[in-house]
N, C-alpha and C. Protein backbone atom coordinates (compact mmCIF):
# COMPACT_ATOMS: atom_id res chain seq x y z
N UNK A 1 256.47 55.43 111.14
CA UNK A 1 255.16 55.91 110.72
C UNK A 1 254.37 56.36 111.93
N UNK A 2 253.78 57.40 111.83
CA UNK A 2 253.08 58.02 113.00
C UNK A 2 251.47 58.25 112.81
N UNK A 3 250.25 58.13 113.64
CA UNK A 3 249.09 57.92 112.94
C UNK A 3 248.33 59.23 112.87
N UNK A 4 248.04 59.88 112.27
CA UNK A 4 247.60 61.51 113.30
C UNK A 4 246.87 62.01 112.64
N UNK A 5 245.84 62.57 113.30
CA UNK A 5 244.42 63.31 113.02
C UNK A 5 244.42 64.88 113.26
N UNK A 6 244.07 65.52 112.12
CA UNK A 6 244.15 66.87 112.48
C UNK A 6 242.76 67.45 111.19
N UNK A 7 242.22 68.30 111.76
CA UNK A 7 241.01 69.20 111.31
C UNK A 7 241.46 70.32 110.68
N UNK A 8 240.47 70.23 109.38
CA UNK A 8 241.31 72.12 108.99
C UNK A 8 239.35 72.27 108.92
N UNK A 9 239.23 73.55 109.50
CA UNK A 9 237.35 73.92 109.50
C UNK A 9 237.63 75.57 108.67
N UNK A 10 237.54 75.27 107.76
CA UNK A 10 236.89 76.32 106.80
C UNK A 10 235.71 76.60 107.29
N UNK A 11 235.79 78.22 107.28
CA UNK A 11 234.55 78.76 108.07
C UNK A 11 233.33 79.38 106.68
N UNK A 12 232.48 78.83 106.45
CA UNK A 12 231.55 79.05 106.15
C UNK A 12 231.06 80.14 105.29
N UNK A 13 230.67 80.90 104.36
CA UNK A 13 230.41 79.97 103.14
C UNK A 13 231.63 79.74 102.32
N UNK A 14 233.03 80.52 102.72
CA UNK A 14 234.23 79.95 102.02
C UNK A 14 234.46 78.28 101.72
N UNK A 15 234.76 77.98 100.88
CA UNK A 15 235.38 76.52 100.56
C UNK A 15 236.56 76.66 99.69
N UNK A 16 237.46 75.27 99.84
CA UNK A 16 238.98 75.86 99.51
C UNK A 16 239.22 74.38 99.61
N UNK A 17 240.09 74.20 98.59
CA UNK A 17 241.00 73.40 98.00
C UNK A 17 241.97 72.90 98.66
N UNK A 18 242.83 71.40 98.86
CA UNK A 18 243.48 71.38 99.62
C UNK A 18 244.40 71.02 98.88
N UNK A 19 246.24 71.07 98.93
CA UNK A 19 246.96 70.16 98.93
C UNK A 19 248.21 69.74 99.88
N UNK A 20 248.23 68.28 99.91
CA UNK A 20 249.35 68.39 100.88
C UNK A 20 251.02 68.22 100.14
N UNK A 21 251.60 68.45 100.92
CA UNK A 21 252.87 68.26 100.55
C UNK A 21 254.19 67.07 101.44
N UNK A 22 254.58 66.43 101.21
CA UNK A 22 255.67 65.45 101.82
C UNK A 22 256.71 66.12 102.54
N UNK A 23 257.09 65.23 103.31
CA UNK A 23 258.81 65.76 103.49
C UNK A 23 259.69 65.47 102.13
N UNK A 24 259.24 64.64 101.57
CA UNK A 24 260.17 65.04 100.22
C UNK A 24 259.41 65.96 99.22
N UNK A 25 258.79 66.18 99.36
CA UNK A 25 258.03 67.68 98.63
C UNK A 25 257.54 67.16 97.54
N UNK A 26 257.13 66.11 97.58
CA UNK A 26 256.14 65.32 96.36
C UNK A 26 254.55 65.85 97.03
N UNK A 27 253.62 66.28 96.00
CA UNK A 27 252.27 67.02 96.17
C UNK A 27 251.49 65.78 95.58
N UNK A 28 250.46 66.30 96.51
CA UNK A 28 249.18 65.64 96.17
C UNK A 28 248.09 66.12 95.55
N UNK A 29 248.39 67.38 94.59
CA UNK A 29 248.02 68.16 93.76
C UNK A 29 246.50 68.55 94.43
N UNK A 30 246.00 69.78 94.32
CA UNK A 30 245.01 70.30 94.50
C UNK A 30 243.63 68.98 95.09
N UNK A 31 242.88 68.54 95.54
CA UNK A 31 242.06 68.19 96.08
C UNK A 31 240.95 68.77 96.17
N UNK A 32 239.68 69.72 95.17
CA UNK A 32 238.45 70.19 95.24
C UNK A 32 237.69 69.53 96.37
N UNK A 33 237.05 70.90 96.76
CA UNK A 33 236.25 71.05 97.62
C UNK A 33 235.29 70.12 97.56
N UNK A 34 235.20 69.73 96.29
CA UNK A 34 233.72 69.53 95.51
C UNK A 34 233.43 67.83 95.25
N UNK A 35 234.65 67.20 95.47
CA UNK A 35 235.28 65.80 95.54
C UNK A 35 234.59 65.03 96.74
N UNK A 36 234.42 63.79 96.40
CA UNK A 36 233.47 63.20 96.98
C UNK A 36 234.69 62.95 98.45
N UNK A 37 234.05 61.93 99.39
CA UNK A 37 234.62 61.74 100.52
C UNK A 37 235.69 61.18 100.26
N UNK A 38 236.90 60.69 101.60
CA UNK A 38 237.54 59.79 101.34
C UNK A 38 238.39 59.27 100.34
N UNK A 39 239.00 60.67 100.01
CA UNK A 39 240.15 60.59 99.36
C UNK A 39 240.85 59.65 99.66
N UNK A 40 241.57 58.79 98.50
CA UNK A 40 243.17 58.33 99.18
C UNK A 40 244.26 58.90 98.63
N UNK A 41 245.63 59.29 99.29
CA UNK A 41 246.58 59.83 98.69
C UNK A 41 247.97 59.08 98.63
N UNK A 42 248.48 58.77 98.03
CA UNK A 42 249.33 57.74 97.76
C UNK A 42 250.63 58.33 97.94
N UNK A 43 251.56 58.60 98.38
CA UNK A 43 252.81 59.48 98.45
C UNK A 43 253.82 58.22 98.15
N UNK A 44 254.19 58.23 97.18
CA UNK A 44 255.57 57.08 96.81
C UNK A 44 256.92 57.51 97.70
N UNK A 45 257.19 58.36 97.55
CA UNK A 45 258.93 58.78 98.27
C UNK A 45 258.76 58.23 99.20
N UNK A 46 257.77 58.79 100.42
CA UNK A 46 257.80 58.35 101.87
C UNK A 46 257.14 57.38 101.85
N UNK A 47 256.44 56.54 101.42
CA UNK A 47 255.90 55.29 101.45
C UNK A 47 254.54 55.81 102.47
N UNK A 48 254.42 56.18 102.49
CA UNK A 48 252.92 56.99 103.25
C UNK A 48 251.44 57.29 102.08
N UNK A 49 250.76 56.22 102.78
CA UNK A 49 249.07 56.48 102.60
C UNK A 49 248.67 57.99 103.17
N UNK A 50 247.85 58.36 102.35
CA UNK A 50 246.86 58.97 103.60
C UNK A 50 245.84 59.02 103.41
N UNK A 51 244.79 59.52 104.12
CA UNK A 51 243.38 59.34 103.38
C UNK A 51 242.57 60.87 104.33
N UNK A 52 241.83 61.60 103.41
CA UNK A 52 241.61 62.64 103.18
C UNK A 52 239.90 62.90 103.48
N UNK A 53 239.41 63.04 104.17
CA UNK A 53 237.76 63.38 103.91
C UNK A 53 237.23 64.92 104.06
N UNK A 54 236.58 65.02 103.38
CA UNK A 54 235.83 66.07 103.35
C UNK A 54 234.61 66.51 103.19
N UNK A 55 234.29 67.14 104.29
CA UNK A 55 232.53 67.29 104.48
C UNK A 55 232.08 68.95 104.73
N UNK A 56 231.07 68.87 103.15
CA UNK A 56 230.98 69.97 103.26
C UNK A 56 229.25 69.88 103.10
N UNK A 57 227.94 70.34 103.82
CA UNK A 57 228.89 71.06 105.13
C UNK A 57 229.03 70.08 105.99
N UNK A 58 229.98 70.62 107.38
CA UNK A 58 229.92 69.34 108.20
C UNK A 58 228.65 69.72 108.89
N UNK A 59 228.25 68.51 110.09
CA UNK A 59 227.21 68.33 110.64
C UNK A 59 226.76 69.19 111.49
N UNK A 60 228.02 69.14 112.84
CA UNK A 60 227.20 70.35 113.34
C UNK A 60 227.61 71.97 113.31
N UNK A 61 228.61 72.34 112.42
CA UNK A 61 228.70 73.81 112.45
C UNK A 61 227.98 74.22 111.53
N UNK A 62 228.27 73.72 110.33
CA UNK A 62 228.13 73.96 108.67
C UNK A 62 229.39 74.52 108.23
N UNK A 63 230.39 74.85 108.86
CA UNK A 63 231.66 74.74 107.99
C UNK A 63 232.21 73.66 107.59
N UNK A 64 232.92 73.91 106.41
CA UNK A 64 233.63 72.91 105.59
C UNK A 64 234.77 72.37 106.88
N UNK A 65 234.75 70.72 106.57
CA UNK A 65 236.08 69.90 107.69
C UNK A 65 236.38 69.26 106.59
N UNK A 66 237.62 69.49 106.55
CA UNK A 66 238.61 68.72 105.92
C UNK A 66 239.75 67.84 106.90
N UNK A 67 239.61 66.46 106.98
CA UNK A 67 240.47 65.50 108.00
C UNK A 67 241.19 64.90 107.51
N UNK A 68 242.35 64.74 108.10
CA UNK A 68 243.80 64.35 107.30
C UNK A 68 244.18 62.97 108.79
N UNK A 69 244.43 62.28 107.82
CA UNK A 69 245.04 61.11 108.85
C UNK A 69 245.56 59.73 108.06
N UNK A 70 246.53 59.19 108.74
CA UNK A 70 247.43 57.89 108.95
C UNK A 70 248.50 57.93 108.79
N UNK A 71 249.57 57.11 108.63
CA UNK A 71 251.11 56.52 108.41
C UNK A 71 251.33 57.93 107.79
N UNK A 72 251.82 58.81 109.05
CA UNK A 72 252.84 59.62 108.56
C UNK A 72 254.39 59.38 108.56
N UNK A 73 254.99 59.74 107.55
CA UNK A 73 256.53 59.46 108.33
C UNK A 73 256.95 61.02 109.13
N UNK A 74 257.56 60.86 109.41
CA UNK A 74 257.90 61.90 110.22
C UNK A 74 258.68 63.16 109.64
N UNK A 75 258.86 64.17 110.06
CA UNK A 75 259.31 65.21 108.88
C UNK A 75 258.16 66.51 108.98
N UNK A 76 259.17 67.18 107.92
CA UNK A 76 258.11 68.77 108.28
C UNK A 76 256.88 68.27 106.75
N UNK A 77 255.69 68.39 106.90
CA UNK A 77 254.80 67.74 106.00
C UNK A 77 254.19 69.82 106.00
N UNK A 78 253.72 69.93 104.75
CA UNK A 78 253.22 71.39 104.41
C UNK A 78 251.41 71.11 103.70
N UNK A 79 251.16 72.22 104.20
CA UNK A 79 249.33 71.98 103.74
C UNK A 79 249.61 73.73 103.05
N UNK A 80 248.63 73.18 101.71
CA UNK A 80 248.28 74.61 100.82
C UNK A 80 246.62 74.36 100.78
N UNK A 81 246.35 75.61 100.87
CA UNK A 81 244.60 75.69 100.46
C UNK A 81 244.50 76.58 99.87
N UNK A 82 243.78 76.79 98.68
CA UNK A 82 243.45 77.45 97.74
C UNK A 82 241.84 77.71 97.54
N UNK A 83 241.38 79.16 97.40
CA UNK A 83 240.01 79.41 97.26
C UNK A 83 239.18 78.74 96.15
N UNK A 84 238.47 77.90 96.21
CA UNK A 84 237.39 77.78 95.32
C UNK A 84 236.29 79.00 95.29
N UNK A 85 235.99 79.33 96.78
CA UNK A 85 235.06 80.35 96.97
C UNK A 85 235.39 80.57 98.25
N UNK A 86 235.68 82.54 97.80
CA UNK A 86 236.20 82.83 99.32
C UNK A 86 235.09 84.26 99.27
N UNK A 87 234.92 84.43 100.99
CA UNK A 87 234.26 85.72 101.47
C UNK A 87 235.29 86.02 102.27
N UNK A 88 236.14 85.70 103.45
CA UNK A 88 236.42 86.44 104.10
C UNK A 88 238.12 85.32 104.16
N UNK A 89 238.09 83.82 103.51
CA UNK A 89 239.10 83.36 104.26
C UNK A 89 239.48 82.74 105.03
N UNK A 90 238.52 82.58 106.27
CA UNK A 90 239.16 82.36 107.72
C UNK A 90 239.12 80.61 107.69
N UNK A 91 240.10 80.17 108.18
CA UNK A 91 240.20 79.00 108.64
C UNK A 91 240.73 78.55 109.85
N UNK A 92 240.72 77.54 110.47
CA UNK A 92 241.36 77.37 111.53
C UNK A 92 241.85 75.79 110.84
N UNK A 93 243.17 75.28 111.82
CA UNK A 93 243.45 74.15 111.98
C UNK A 93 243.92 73.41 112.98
N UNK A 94 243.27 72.29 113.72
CA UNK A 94 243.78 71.55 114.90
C UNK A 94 244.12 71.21 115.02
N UNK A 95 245.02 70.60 115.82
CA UNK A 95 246.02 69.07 116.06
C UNK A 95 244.46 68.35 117.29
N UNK A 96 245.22 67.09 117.76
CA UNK A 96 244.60 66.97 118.91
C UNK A 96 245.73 66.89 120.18
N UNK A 97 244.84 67.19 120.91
CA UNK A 97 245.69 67.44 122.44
C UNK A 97 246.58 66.49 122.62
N UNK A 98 247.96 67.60 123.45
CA UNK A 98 249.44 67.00 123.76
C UNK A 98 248.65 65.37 123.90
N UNK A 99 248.27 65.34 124.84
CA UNK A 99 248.22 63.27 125.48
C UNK A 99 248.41 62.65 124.52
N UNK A 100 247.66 62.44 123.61
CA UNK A 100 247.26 61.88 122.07
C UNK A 100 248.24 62.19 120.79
N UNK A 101 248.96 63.79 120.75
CA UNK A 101 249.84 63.97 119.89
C UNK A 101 250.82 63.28 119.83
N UNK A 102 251.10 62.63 118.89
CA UNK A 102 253.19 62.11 118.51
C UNK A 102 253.74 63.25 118.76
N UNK A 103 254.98 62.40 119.71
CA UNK A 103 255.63 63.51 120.27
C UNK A 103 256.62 64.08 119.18
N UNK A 104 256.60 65.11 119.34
CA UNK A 104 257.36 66.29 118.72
C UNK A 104 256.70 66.99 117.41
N UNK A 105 255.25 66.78 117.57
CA UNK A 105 254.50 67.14 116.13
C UNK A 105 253.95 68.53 116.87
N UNK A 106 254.77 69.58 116.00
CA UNK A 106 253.74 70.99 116.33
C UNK A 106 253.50 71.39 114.98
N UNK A 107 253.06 72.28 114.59
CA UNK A 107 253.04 73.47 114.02
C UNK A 107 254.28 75.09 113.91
N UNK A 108 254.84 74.64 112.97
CA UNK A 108 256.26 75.75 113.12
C UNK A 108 255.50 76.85 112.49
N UNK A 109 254.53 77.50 112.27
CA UNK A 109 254.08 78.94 111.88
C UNK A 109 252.43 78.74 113.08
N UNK A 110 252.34 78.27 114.17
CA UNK A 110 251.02 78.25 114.32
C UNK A 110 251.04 79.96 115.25
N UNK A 111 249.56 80.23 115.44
CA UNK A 111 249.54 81.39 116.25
C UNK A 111 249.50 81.39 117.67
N UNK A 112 250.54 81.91 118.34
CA UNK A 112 250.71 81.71 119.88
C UNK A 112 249.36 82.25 120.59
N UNK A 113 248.98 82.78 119.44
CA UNK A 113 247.58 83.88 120.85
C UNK A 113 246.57 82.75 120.49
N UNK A 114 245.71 81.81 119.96
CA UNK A 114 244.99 80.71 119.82
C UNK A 114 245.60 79.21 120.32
N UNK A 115 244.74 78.82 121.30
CA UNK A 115 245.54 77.44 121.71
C UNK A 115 244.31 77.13 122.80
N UNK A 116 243.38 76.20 121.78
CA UNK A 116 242.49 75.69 122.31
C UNK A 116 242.38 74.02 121.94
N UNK A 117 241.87 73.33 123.08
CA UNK A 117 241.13 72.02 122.64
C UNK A 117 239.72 72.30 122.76
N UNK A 118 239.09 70.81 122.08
CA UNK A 118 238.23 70.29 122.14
C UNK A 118 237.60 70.23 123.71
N UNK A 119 237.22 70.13 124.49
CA UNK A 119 235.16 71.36 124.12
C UNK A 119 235.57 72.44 123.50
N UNK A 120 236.38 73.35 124.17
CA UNK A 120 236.20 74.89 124.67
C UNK A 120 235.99 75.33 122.96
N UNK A 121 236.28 74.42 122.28
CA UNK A 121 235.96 75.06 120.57
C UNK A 121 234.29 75.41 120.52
N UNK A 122 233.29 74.36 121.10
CA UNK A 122 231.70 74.08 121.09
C UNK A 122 231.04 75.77 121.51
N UNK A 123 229.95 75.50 121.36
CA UNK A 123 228.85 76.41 121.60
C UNK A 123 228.44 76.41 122.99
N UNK A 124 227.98 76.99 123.53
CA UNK A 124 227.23 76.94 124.71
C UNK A 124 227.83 76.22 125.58
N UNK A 125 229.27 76.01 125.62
CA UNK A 125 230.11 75.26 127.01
C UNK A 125 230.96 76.76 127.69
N UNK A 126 231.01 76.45 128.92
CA UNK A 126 232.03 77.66 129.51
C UNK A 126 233.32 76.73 129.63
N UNK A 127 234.32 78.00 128.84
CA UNK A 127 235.74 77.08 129.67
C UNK A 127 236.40 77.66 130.18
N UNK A 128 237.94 76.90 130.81
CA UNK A 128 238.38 77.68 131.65
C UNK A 128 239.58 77.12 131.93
N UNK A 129 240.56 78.34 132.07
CA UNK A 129 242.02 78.41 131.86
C UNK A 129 242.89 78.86 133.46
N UNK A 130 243.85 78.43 133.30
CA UNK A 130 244.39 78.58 134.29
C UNK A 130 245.68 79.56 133.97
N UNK A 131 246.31 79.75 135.32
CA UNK A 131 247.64 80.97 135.18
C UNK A 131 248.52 80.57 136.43
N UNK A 132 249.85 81.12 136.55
CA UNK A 132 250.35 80.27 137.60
C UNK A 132 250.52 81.59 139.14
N UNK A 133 249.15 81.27 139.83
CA UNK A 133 248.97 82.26 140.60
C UNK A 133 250.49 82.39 141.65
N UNK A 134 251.41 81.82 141.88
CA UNK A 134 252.92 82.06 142.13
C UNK A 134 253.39 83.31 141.82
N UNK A 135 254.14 83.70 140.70
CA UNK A 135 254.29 84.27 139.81
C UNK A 135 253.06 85.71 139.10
N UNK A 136 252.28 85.57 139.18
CA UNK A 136 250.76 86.09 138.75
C UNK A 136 251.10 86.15 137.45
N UNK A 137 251.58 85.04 136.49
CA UNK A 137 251.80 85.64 134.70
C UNK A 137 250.71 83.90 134.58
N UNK A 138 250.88 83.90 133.38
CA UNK A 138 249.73 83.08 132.85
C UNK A 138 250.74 81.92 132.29
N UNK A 139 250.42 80.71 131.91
CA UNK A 139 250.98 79.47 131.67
C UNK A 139 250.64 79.37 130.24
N UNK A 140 251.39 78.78 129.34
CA UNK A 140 251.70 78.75 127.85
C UNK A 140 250.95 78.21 127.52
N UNK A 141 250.68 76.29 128.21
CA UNK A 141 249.56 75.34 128.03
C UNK A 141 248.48 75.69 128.38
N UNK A 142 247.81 76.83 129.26
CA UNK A 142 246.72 77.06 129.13
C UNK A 142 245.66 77.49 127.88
N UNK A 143 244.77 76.82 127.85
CA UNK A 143 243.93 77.57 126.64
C UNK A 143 243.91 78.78 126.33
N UNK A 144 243.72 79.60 125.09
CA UNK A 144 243.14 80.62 124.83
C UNK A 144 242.89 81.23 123.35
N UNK A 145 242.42 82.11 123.19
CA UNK A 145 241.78 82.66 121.90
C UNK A 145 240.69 82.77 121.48
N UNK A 146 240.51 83.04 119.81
CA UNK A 146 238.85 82.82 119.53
C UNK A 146 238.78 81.94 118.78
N UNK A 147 237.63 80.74 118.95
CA UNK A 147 237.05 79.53 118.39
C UNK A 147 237.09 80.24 116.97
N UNK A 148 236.43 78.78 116.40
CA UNK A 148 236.19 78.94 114.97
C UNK A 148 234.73 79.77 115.23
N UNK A 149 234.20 80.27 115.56
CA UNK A 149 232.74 80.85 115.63
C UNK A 149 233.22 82.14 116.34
N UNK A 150 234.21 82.78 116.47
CA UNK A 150 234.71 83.77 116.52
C UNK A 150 234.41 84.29 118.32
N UNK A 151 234.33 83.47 118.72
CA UNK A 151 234.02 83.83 120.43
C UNK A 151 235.67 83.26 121.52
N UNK A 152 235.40 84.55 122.26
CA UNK A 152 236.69 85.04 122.94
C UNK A 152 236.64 83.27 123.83
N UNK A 153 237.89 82.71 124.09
CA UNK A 153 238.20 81.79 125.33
C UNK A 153 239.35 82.05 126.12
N UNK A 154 240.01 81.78 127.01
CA UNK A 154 238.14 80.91 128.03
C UNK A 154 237.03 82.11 128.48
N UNK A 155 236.39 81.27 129.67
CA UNK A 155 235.50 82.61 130.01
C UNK A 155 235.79 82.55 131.51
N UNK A 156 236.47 82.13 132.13
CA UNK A 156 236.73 82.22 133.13
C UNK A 156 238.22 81.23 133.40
N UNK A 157 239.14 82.06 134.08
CA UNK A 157 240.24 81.81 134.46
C UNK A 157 240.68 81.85 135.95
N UNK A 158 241.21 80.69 136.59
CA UNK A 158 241.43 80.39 137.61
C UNK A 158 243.06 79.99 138.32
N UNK A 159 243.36 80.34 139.48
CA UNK A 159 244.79 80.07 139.96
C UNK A 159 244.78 78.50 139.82
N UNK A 160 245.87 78.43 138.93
CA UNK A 160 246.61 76.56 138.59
C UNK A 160 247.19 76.48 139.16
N UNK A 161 248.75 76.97 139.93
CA UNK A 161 249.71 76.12 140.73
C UNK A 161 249.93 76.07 141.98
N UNK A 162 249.90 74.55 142.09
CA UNK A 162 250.23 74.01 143.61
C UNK A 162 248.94 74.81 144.40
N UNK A 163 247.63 74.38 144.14
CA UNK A 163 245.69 74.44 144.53
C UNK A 163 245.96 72.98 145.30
N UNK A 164 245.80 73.22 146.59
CA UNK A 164 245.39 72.01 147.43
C UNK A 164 244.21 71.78 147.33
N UNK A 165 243.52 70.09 146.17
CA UNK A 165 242.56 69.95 146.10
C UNK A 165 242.62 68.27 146.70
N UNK A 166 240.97 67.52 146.28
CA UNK A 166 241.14 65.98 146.57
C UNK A 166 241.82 65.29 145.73
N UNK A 167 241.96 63.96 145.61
CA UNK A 167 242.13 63.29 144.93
C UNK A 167 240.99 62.13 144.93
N UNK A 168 241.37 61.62 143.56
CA UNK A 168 240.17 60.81 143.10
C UNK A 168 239.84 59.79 144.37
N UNK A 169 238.84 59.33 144.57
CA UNK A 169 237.89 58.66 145.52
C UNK A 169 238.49 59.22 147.01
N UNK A 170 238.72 60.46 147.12
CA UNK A 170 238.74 61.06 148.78
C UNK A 170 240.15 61.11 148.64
């Protein structure tokens, strides 16, 4: 069982339906937008809880967050969303950063040109990406793309490999 937190942010005024799916492909049937917090979802095959919240709107964007977390078993697990009310569509969805991820959990359809953490998603922060000035091509793990608020990252990019800097306390 693996414990894992991931964000889906429906962007605003769209809202959309969720369901998940198992590695044994048992569904957790549609989930409305409109449904109070704190779903629980019971998956019998895999013996996996999960529990589901949804805040619409959330606090500080006003897009819809839908958070998925606990005792996963391991396996390819599938998410469907369906329009309750759509304008344009757009969603994004996060994992959290490698450190924190169970290892070997990606995304097998995610988009290579978006690959941001937490700040560089926020408002009014500058971030900033690195490339492997060696070589002069750019590094895979570096951030990049556009946030959920549709703004280009990073905003400034700097030479990453082998920078003779300090180390912590001198």
């Amino acid at each position: 069982m693996v414990d894992l937190t991931f964000y889906i942010w429906i962007r605003r005024p769209n809202r959309m339906s969720i369901n998940i799916i198992s590695t044994d492909r048992e569904k957790a049937n549609f989930i409305s937008s409109k449904r109070k917090n704190g779903e629980e979802i019971k998956f019998v095959l895999s013996n996996t809880i999960m529990r589901l919240y949804n805040f619409i709107p959330e606090h500080f964007t006003g897009h819809q967050a839908i958070i998925v977390f606990r005792n996963l078993v391991s396996g390819i697990w599938r998410i469907q969303l369906s329009g309750d009310y759509i304008v344009d569509g757009r969603y994004d969805i996060w994992l959290p950063t490698k450190e924190v991820l169970p290892e070997g959990t990606i995304f097998l359809e995610a988009d290579p040109n978006i690959k941001l953490t937490i700040p560089s998603t926020a408002r009014k922060v500058v971030t900033v990406a690195y490339y492997n000035n060696e070589r002069n091509v750019g590094i895979s793990e570096s951030g990049r793309g556009f946030n959920s608020n549709g703004l280009i990252n990073p905003d400034v990019i700097t030479a990453g490999v082998n920078i003779l800097t300090t180390k912590p306390l001198g």
